[in-house]
PDB file of N, CA and C in Angstrom:
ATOM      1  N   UNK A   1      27.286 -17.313  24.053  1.00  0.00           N
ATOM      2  CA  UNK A   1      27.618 -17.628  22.669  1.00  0.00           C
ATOM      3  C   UNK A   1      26.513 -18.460  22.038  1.00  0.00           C
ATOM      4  N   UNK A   2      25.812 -18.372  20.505  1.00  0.00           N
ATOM      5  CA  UNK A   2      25.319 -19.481  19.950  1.00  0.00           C
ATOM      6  C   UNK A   2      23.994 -18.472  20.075  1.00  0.00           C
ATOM      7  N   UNK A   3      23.112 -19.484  20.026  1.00  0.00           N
ATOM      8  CA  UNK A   3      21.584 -19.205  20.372  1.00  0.00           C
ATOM      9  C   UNK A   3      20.841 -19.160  19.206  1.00  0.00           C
ATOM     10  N   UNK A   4      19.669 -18.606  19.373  1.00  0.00           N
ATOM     11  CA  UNK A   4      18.805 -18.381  18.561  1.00  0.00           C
ATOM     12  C   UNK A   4      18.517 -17.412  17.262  1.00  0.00           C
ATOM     13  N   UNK A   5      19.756 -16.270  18.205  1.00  0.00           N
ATOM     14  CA  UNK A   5      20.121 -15.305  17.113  1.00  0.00           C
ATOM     15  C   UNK A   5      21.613 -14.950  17.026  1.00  0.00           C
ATOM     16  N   UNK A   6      22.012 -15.898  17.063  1.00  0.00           N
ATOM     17  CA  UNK A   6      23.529 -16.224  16.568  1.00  0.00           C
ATOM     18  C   UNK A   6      23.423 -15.565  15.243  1.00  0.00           C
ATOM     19  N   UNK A   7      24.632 -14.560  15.169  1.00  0.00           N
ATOM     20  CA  UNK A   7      24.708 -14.462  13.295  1.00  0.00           C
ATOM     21  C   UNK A   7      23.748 -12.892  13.314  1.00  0.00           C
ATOM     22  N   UNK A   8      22.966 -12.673  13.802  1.00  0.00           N
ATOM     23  CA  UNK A   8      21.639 -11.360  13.360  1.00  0.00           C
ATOM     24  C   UNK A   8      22.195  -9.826  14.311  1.00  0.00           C
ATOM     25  N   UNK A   9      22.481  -8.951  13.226  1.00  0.00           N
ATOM     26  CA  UNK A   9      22.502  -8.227  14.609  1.00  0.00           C
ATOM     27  C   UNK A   9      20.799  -7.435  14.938  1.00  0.00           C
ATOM     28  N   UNK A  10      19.670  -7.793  14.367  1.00  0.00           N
ATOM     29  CA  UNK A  10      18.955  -7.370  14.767  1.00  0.00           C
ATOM     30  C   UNK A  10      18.181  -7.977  16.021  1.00  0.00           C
ATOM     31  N   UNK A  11      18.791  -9.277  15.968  1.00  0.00           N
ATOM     32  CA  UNK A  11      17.831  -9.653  17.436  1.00  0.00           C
ATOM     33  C   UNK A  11      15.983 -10.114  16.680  1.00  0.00           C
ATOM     34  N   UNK A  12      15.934 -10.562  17.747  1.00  0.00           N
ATOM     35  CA  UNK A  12      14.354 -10.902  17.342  1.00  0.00           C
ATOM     36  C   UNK A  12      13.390  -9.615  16.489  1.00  0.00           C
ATOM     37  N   UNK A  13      13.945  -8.331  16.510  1.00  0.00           N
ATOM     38  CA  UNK A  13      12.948  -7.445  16.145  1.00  0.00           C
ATOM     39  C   UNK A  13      12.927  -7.171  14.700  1.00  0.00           C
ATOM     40  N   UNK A  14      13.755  -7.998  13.440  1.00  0.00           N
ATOM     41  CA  UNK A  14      13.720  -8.005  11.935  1.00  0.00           C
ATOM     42  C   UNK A  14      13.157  -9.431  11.916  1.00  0.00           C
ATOM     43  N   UNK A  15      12.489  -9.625  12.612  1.00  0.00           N
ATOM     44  CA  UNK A  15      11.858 -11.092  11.583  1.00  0.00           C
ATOM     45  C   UNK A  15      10.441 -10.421  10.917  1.00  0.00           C
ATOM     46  N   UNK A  16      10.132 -11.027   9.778  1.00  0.00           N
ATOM     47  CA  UNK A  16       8.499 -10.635   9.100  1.00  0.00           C
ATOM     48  C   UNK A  16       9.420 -10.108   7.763  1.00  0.00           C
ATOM     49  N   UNK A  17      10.922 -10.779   7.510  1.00  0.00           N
ATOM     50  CA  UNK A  17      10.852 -10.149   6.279  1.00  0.00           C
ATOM     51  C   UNK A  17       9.946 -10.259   5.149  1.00  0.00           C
ATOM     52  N   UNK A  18       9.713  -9.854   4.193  1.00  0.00           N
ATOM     53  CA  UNK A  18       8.624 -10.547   3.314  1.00  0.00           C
ATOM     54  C   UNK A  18       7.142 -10.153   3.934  1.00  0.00           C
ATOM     55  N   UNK A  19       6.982  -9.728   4.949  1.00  0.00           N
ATOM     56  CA  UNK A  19       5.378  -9.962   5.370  1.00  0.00           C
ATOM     57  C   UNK A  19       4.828  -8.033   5.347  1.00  0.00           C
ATOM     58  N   UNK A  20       3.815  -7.447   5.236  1.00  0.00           N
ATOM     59  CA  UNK A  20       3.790  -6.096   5.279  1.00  0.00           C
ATOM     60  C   UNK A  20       3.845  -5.489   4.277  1.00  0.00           C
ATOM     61  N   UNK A  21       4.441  -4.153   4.876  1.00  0.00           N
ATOM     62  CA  UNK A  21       5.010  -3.289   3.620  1.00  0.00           C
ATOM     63  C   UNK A  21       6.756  -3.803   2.757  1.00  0.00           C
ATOM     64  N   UNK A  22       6.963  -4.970   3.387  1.00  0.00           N
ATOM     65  CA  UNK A  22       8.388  -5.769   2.882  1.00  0.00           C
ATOM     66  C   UNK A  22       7.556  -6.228   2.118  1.00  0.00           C
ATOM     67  N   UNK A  23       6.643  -6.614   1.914  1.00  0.00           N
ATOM     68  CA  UNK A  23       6.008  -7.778   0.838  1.00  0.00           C
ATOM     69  C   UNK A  23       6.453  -7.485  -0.866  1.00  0.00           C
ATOM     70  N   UNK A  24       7.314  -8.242  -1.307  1.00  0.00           N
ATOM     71  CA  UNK A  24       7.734  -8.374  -2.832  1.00  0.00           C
ATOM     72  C   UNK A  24       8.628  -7.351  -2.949  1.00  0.00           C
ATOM     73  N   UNK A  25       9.862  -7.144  -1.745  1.00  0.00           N
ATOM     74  CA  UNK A  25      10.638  -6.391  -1.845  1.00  0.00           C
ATOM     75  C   UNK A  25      11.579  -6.805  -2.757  1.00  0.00           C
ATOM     76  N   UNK A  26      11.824  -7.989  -3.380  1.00  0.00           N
ATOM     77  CA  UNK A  26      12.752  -8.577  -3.812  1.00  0.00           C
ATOM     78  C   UNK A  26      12.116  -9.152  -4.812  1.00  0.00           C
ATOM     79  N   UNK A  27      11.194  -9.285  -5.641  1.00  0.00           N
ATOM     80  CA  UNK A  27      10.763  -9.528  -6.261  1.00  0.00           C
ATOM     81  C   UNK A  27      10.561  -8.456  -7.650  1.00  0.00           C
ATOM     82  N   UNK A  28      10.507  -9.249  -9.099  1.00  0.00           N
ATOM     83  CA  UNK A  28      10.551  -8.346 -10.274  1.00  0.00           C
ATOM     84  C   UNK A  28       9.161  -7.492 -10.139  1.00  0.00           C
ATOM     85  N   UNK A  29       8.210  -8.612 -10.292  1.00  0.00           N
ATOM     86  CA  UNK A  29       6.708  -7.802 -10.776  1.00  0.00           C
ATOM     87  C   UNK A  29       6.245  -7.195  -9.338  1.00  0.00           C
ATOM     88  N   UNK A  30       6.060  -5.750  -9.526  1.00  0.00           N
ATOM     89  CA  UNK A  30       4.824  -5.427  -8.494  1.00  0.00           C
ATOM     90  C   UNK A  30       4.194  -5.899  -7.629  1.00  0.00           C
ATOM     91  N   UNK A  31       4.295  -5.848  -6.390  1.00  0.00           N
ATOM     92  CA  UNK A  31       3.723  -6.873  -5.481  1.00  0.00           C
ATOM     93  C   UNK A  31       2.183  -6.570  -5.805  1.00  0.00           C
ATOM     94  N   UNK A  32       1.678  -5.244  -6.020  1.00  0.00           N
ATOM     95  CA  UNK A  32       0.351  -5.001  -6.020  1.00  0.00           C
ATOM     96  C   UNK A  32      -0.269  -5.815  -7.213  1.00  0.00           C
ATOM     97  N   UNK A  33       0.299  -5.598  -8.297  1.00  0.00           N
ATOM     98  CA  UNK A  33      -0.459  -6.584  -9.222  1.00  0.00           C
ATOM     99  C   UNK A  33      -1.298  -7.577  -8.872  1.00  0.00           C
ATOM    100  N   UNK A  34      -0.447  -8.597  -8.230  1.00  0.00           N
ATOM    101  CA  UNK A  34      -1.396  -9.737  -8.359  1.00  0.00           C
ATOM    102  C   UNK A  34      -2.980  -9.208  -7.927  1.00  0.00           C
ATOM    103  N   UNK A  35      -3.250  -8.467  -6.881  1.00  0.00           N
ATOM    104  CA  UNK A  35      -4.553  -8.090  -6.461  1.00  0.00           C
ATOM    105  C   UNK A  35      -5.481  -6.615  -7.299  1.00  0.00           C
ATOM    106  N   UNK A  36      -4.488  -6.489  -8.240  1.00  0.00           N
ATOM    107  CA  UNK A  36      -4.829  -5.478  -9.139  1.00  0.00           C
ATOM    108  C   UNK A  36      -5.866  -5.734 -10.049  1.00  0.00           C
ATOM    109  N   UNK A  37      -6.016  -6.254 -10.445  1.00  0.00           N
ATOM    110  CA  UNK A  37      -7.625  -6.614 -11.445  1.00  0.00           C
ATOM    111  C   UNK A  37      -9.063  -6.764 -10.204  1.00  0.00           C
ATOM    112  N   UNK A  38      -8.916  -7.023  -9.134  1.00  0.00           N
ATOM    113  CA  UNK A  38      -9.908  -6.667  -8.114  1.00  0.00           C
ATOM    114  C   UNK A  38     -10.046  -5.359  -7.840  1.00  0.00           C
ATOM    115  N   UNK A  39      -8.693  -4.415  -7.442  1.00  0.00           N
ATOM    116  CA  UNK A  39      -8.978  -3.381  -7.053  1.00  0.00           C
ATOM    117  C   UNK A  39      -9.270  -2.351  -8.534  1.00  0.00           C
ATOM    118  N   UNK A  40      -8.950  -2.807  -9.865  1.00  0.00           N
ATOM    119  CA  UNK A  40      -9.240  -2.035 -10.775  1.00  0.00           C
ATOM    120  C   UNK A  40     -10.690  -1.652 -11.103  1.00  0.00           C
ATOM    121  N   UNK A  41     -11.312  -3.437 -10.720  1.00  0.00           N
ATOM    122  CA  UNK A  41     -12.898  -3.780 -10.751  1.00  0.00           C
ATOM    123  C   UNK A  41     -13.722  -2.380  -9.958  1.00  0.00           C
ATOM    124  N   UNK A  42     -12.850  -2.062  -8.661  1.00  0.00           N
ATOM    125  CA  UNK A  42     -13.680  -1.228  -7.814  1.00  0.00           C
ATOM    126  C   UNK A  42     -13.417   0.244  -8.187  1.00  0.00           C
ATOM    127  N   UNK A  43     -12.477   0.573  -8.702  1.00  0.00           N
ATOM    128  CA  UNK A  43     -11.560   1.893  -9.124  1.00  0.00           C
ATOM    129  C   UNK A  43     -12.885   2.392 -10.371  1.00  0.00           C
ATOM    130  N   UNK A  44     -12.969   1.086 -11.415  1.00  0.00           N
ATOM    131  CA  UNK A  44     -14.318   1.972 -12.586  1.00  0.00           C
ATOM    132  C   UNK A  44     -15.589   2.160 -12.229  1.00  0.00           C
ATOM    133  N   UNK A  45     -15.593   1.555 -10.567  1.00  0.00           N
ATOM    134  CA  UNK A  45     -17.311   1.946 -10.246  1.00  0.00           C
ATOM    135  C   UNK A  45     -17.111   3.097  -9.479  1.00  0.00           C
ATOM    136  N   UNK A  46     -16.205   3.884  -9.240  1.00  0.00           N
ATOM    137  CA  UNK A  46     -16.239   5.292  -9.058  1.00  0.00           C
ATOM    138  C   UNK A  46     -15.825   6.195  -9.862  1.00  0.00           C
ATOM    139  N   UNK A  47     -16.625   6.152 -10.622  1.00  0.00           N
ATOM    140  CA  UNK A  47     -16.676   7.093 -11.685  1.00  0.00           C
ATOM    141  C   UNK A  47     -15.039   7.718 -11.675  1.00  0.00           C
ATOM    142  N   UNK A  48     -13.964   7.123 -12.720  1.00  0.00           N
ATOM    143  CA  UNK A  48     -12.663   7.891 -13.145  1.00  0.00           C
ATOM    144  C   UNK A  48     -13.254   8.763 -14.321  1.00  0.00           C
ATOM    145  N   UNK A  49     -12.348  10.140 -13.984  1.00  0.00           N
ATOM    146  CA  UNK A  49     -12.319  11.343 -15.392  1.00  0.00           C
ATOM    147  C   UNK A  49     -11.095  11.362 -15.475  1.00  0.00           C
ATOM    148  N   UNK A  50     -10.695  10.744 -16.785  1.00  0.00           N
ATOM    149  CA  UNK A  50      -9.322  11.113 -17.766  1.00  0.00           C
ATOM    150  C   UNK A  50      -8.966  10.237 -16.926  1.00  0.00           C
ATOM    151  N   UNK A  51      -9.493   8.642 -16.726  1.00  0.00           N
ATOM    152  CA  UNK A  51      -8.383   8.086 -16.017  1.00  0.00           C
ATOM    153  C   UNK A  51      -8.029   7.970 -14.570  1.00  0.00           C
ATOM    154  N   UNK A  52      -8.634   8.825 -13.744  1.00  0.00           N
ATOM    155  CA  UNK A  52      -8.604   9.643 -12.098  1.00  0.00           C
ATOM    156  C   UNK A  52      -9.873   9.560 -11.422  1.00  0.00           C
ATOM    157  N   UNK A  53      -9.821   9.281 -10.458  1.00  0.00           N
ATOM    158  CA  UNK A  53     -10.449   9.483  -9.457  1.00  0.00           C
ATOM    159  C   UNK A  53     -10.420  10.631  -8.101  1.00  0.00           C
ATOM    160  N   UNK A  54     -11.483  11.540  -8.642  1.00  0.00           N
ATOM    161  CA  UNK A  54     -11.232  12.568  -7.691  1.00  0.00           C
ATOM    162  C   UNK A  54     -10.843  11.671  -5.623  1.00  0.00           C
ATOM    163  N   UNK A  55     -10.609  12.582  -5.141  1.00  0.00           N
ATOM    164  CA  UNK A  55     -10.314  12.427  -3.431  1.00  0.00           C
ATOM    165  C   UNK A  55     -11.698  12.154  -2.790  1.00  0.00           C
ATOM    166  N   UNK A  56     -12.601  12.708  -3.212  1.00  0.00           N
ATOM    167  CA  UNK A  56     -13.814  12.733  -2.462  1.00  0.00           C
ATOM    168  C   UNK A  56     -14.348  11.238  -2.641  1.00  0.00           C
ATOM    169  N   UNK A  57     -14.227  10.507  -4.141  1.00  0.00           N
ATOM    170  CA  UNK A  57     -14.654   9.593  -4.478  1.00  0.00           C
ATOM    171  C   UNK A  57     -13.808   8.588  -3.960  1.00  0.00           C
ATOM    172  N   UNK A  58     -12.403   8.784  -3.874  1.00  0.00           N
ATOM    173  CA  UNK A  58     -11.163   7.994  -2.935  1.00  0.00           C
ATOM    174  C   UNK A  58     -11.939   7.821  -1.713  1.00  0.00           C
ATOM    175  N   UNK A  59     -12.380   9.022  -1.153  1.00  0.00           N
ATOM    176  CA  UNK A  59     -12.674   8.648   0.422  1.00  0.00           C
ATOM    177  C   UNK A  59     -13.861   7.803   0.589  1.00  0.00           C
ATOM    178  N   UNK A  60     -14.675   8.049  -0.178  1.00  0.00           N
ATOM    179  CA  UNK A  60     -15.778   7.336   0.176  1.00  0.00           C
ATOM    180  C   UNK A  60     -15.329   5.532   0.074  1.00  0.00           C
ATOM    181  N   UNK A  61     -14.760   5.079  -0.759  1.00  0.00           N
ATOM    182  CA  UNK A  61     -14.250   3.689  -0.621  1.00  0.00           C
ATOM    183  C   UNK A  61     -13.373   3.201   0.325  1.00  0.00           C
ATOM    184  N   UNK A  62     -12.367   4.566   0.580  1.00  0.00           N
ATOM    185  CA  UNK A  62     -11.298   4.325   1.651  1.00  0.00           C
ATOM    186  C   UNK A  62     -11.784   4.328   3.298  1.00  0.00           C
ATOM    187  N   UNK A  63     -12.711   5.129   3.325  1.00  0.00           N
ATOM    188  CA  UNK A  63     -13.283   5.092   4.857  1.00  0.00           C
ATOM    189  C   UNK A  63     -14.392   3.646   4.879  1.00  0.00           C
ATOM    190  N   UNK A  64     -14.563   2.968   3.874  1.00  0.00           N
ATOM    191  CA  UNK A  64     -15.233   2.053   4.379  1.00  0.00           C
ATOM    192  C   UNK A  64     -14.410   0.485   5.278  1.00  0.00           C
ATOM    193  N   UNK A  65     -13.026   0.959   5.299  1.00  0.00           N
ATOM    194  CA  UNK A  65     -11.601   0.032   5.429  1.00  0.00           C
ATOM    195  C   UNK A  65     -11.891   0.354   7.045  1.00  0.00           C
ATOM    196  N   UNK A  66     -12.611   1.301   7.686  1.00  0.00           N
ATOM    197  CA  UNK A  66     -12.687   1.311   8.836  1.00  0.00           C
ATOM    198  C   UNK A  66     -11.661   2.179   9.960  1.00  0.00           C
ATOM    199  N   UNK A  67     -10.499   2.040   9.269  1.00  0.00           N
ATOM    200  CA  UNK A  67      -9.190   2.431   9.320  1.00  0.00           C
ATOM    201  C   UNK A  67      -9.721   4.088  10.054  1.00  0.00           C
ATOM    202  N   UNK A  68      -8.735   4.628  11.261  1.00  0.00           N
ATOM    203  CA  UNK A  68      -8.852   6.160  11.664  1.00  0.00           C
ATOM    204  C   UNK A  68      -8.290   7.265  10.688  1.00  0.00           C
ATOM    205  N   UNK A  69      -9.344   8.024   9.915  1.00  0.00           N
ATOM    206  CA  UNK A  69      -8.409   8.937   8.974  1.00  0.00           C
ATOM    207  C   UNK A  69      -7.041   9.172   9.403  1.00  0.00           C
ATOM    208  N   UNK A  70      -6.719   9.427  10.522  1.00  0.00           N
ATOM    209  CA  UNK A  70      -5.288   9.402  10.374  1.00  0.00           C
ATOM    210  C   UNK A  70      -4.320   9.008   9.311  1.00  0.00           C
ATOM    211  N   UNK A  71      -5.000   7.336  10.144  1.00  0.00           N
ATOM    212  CA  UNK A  71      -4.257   6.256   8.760  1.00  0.00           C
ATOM    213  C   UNK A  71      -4.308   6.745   7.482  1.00  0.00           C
ATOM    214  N   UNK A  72      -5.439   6.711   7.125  1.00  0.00           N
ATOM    215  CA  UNK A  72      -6.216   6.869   5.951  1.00  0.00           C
ATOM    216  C   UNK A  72      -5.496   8.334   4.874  1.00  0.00           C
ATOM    217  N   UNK A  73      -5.291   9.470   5.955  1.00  0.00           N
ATOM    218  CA  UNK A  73      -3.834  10.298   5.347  1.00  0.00           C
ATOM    219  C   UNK A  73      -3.035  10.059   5.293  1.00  0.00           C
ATOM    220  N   UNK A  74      -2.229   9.246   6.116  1.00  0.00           N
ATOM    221  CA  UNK A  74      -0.607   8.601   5.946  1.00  0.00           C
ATOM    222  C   UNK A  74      -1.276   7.961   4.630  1.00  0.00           C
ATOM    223  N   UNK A  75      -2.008   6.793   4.273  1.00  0.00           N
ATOM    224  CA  UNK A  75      -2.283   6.152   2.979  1.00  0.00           C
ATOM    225  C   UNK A  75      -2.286   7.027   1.844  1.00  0.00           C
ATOM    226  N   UNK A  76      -3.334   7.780   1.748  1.00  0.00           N
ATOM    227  CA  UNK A  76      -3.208   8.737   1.124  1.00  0.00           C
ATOM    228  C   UNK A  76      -1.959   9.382   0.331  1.00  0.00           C
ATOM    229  N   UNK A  77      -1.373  10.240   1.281  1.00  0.00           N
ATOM    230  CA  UNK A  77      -0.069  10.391   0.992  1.00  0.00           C
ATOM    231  C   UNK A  77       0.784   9.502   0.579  1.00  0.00           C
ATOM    232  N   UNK A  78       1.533   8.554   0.823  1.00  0.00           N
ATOM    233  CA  UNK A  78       1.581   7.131   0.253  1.00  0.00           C
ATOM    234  C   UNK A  78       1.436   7.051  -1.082  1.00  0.00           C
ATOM    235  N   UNK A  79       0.132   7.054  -1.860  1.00  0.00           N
ATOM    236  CA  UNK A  79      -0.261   6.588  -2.301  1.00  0.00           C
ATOM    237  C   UNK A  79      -0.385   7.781  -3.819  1.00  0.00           C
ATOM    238  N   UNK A  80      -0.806   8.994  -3.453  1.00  0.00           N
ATOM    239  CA  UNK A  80      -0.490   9.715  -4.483  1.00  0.00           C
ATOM    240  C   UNK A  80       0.753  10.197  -4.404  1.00  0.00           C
ATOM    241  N   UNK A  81       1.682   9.196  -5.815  1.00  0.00           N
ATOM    242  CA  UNK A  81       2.126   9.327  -5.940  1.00  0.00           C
ATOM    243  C   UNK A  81       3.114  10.816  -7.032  1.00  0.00           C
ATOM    244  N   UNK A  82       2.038  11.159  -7.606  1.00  0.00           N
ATOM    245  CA  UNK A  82       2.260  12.588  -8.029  1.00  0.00           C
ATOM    246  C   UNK A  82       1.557  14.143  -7.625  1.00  0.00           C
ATOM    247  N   UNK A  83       1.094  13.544  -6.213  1.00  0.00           N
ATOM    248  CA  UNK A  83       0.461  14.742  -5.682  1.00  0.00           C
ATOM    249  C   UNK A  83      -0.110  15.286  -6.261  1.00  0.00           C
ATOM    250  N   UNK A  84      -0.814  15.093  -7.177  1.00  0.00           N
ATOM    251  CA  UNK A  84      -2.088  15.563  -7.794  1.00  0.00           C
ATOM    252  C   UNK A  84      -3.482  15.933  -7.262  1.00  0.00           C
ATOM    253  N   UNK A  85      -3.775  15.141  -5.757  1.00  0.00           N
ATOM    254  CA  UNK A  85      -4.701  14.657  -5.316  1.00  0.00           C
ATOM    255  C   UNK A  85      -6.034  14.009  -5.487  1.00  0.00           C
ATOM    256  N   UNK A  86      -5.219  13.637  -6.711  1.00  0.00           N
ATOM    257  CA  UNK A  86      -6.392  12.354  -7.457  1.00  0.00           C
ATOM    258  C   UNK A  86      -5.606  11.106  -7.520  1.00  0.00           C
ATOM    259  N   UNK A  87      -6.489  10.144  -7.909  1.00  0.00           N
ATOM    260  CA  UNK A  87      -5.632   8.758  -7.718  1.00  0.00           C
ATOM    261  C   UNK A  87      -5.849   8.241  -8.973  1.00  0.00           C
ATOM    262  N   UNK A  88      -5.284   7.289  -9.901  1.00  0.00           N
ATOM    263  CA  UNK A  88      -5.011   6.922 -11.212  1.00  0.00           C
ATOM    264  C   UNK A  88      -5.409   5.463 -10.855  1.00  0.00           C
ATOM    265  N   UNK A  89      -5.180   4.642 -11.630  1.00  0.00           N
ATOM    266  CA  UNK A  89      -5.971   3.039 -11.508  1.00  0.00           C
ATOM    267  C   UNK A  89      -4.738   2.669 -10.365  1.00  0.00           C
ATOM    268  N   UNK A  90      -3.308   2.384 -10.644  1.00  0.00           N
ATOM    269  CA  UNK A  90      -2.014   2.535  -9.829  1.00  0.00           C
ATOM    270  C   UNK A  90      -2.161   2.986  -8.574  1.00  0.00           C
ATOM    271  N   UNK A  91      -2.199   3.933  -8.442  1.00  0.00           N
ATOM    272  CA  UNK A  91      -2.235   5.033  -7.189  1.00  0.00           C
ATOM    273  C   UNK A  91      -3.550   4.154  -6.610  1.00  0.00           C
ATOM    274  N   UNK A  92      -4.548   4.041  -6.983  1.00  0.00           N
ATOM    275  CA  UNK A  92      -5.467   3.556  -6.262  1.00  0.00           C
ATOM    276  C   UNK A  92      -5.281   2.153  -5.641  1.00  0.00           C
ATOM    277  N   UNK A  93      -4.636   1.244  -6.274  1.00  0.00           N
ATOM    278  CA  UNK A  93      -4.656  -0.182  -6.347  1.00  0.00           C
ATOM    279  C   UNK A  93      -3.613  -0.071  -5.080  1.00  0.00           C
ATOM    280  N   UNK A  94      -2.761   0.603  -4.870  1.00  0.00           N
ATOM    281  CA  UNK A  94      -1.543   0.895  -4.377  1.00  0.00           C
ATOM    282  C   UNK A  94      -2.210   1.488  -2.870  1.00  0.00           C
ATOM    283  N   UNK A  95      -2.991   2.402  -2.800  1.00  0.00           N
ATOM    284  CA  UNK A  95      -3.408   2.233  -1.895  1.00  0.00           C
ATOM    285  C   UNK A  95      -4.414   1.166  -1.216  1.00  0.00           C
ATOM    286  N   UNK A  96      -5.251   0.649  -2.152  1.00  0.00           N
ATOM    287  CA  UNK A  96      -5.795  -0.557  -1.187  1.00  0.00           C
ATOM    288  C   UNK A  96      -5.005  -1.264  -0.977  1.00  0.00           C
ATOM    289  N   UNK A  97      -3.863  -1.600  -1.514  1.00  0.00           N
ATOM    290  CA  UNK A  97      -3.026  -2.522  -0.837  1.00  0.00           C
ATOM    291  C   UNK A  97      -2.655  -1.995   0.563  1.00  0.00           C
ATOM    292  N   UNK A  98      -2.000  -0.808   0.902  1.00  0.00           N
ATOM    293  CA  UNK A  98      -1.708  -0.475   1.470  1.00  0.00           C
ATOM    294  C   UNK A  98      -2.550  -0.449   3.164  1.00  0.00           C
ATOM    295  N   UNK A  99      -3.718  -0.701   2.611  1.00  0.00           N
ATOM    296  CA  UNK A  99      -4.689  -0.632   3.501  1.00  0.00           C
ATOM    297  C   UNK A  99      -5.408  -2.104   4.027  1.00  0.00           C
ATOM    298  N   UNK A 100      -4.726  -2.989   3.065  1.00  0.00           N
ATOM    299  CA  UNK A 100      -4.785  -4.408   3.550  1.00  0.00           C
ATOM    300  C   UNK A 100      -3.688  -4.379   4.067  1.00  0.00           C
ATOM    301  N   UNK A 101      -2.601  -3.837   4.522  1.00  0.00           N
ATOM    302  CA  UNK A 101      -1.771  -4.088   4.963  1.00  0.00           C
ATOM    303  C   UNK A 101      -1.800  -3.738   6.146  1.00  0.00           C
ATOM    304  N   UNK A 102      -2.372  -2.869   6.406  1.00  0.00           N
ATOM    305  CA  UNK A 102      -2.541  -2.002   7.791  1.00  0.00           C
ATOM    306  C   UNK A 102      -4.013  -3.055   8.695  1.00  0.00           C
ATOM    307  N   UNK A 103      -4.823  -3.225   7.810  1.00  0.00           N
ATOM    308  CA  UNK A 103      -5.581  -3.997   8.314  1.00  0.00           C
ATOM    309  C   UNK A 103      -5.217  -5.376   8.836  1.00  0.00           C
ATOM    310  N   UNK A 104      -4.073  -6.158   8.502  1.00  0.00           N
ATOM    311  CA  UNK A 104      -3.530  -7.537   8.277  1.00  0.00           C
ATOM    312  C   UNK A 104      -2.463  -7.216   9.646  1.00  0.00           C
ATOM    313  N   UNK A 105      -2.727  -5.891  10.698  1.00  0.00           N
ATOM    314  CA  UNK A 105      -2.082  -5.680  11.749  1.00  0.00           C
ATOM    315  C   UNK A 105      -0.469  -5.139  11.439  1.00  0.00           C
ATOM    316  N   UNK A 106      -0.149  -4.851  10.301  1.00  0.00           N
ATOM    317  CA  UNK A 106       1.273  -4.538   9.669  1.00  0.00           C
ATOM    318  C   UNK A 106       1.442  -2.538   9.755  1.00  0.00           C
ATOM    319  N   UNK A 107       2.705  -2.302  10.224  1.00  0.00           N
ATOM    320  CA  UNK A 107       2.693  -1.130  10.434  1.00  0.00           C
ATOM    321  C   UNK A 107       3.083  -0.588   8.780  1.00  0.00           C
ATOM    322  N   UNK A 108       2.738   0.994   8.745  1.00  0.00           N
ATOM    323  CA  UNK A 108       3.400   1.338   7.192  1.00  0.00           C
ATOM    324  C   UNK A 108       4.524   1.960   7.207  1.00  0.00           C
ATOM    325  N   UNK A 109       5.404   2.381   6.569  1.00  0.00           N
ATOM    326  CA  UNK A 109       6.557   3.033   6.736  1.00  0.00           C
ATOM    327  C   UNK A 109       6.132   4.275   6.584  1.00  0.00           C
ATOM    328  N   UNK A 110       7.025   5.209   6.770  1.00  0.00           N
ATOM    329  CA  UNK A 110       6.606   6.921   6.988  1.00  0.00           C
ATOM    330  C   UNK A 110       6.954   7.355   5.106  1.00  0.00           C
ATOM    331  N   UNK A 111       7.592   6.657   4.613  1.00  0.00           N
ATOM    332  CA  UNK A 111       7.890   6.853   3.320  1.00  0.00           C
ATOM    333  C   UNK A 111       8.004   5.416   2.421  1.00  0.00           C
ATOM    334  N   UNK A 112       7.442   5.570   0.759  1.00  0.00           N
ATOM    335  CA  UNK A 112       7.046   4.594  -0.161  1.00  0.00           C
ATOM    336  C   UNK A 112       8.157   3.825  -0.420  1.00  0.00           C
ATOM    337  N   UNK A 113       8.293   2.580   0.035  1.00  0.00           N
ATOM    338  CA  UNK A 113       9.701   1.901  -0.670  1.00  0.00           C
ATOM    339  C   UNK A 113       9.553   1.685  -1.859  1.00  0.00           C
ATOM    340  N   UNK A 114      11.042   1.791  -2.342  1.00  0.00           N
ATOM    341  CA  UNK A 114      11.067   1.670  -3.869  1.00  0.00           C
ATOM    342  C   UNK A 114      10.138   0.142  -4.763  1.00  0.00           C
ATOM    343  N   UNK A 115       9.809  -0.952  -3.838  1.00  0.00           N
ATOM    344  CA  UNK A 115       9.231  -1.868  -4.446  1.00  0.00           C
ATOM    345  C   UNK A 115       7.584  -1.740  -4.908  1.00  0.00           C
ATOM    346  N   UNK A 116       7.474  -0.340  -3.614  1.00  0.00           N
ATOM    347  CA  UNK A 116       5.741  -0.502  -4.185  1.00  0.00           C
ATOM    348  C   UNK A 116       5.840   0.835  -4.905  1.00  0.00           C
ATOM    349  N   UNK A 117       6.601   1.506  -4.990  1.00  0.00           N
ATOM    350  CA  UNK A 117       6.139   2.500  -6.282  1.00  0.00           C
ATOM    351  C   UNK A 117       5.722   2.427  -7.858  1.00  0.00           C
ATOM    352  N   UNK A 118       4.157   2.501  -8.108  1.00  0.00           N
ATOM    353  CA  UNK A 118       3.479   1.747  -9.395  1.00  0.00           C
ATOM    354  C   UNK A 118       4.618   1.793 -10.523  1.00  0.00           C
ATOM    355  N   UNK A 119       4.228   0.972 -11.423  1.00  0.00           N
ATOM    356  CA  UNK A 119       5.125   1.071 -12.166  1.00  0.00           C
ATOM    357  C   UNK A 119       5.409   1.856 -13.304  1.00  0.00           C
ATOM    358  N   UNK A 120       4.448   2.795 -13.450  1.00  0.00           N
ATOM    359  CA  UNK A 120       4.526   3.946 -14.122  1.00  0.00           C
ATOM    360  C   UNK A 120       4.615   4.991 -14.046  1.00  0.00           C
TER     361      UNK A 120
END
């Protein structure tokens, strides 16, 4: 009786709420925002048309994260959010987050929770 995880039925393996892809699950504004005017900075030095950034120009910034394409397709996917296979200022920002996240040792989920889907 009692202990440490008195009360949880998950046991030690739900702690890190808040940390990851939980980050600003509960929160109004966009978790990505706050780091969004950095990643926008990098989004207009690859040349956007209408707004977009072709994939080819995605990859070249995204493989510099080091990350095994693997990842880098789970992100991807992730991340375009209208399957277009271009990325929008959103979609982009959304994935570098995503990719600090993976880098910061945090696993991603197999599907976008409703908190990080951009807000448009």
């Amino acid at each position: 009786q009692g202990g440490a995880f008195d009360g949880t039925t998950e046991g030690p393996f739900n702690q890190g709420y808040g940390e990851g892809a939980k980050e600003g699950a509960d929160e109004e504004e966009w978790v990505v925002a706050k780091d969004k005017p950095v990643y926008d900075e990098l989004f207009y030095t690859l040349s956007p048309i209408n707004g977009k950034i072709s994939g080819v120009n995605a990859k070249k910034e995204m493989v510099t994260s080091k990350l095994p394409n693997s990842v880098l397709g789970k992100i991807w996917k992730l991340a375009d959010c209208d399957c277009d296979g271009m990325l929008d200022e959103e979609e982009f920002a959304l994935a570098k987050h995503l990719i600090k996240i993976k880098l910061d040792g945090y696993e991603l989920t197999s599907c976008l929770p409703p908190h990080l889907v951009p807000p448009s």
